[in-house]
N, C-alpha and C. Protein backbone atom coordinates (compact mmCIF):
# COMPACT_ATOMS: atom_id res chain seq x y z
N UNK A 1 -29.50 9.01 20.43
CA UNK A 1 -28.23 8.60 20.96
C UNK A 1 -27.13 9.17 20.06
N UNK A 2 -26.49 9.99 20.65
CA UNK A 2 -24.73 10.14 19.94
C UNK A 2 -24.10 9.56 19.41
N UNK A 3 -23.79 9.19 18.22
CA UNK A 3 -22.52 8.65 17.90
C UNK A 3 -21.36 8.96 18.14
N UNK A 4 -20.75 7.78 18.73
CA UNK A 4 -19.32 8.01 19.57
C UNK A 4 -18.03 7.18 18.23
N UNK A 5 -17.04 8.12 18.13
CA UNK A 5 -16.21 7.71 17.35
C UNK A 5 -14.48 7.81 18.15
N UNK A 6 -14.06 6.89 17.93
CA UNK A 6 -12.38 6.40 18.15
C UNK A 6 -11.44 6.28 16.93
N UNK A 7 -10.48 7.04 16.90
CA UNK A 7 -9.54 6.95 15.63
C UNK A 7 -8.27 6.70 16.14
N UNK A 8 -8.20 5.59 15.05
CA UNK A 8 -7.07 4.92 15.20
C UNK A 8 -5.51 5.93 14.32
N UNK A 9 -4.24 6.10 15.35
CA UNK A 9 -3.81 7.43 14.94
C UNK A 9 -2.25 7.05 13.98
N UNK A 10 -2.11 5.81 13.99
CA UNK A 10 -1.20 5.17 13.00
C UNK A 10 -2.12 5.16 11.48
N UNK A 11 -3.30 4.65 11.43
CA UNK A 11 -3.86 4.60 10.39
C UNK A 11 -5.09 5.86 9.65
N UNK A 12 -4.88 6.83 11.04
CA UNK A 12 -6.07 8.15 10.96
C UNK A 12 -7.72 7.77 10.42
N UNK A 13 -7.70 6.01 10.40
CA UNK A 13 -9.21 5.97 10.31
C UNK A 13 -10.52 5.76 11.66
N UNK A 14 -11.13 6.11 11.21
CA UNK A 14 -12.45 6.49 12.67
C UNK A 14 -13.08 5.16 13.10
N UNK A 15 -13.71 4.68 13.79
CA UNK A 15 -14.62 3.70 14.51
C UNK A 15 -15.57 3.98 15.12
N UNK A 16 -16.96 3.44 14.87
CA UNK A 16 -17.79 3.61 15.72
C UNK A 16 -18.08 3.20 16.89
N UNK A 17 -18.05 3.43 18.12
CA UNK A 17 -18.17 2.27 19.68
C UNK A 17 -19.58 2.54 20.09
N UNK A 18 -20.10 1.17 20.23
CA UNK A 18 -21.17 0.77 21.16
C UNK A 18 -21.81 1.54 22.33
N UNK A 19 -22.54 2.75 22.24
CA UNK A 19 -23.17 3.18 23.73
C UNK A 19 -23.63 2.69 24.44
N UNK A 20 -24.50 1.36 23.93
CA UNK A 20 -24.69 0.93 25.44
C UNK A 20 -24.69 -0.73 25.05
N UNK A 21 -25.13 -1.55 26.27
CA UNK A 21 -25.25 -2.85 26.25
C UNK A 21 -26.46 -3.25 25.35
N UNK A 22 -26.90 -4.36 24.72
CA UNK A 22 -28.05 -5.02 23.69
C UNK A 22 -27.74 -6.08 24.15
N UNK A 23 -28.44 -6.37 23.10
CA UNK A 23 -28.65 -8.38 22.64
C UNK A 23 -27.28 -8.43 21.74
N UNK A 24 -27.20 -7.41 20.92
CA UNK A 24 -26.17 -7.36 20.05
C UNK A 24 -25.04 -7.82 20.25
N UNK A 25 -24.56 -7.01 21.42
CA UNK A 25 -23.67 -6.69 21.78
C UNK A 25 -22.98 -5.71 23.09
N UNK A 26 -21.60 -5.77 23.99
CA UNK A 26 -21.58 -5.31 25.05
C UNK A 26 -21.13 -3.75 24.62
N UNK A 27 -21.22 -2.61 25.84
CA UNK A 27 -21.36 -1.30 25.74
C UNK A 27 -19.70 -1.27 25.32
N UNK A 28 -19.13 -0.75 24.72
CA UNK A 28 -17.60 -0.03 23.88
C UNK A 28 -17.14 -1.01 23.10
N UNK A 29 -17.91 -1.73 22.23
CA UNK A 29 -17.54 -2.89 21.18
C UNK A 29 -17.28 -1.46 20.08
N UNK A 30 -16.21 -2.45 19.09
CA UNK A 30 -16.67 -1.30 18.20
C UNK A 30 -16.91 -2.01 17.41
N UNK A 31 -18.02 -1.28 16.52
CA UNK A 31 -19.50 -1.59 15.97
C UNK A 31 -18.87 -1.47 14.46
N UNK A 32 -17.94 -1.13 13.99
CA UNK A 32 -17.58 -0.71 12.47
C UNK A 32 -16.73 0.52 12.26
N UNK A 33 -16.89 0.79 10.86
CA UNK A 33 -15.97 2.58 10.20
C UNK A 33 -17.31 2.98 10.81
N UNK A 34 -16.44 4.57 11.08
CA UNK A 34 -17.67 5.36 11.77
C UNK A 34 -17.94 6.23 10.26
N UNK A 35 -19.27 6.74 10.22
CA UNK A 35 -19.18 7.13 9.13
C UNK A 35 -20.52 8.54 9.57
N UNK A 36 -20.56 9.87 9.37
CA UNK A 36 -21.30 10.43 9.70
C UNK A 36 -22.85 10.63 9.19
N UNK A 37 -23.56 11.28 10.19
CA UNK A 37 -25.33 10.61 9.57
C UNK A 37 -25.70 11.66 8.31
N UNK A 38 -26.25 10.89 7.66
CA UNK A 38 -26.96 11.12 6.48
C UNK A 38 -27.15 12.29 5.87
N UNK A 39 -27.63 13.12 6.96
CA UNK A 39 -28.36 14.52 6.58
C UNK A 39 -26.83 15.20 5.79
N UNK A 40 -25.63 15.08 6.25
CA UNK A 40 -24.68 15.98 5.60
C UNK A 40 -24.09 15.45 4.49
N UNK A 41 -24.32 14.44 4.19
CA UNK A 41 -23.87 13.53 2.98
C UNK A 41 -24.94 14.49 1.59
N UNK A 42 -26.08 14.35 1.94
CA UNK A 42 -26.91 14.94 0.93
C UNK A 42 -26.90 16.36 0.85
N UNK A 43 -26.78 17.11 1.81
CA UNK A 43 -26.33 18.27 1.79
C UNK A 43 -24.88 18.59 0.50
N UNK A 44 -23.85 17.65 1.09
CA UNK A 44 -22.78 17.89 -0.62
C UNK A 44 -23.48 17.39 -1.49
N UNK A 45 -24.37 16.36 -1.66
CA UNK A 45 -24.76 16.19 -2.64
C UNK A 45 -25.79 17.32 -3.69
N UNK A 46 -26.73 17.59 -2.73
CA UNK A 46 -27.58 18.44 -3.05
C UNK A 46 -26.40 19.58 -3.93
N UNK A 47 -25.79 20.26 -2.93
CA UNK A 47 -25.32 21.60 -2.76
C UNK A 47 -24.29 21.70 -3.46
N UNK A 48 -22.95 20.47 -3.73
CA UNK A 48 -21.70 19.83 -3.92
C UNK A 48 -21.42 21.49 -4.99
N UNK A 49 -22.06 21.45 -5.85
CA UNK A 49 -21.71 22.34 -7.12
C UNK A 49 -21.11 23.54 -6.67
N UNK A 50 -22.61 24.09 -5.71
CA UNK A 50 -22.18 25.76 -5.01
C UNK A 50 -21.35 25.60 -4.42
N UNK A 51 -21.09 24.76 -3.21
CA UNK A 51 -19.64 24.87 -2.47
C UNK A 51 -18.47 24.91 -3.36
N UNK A 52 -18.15 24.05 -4.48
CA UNK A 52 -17.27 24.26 -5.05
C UNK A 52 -16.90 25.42 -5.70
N UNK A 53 -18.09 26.09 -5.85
CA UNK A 53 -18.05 27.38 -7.23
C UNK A 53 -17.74 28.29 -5.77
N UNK A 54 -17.97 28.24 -4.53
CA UNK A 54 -17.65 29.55 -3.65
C UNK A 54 -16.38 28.89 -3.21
N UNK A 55 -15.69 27.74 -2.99
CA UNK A 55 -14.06 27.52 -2.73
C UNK A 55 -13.54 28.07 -3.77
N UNK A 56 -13.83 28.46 -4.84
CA UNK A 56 -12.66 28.54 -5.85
C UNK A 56 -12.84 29.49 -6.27
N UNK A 57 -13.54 30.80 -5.29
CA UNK A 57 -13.28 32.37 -5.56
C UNK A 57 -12.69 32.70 -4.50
């Protein structure tokens, strides 16, 4: 499933909304800060150094 995000444009921060209906909760609740998945977080982490050393040539 996609993560669907809404930003709020007075404050430029993101939200995550609900795709579908649960137990949880109904379909376009919003669910929290949207925050993106994992895999690219560790990627700067991993990598963070080289990207920096190739921005700053």
């Amino acid at each position: 499933m996609a993560t669907k995000k809404i930003v709020n444009l007075r404050t430029k921060k993101a939200y995550s909304i609900r795709q579908r209906t649960t137990s949880a909760g109904r379909k376009g609740q919003i669910m929290g800060s949207y925050s993106p998945k994992r895999a690219s977080a560790s990627v700067k982490k991993n990598y963070g150094d080289v990207i920096r050393r190739l921005s700053n040539k």
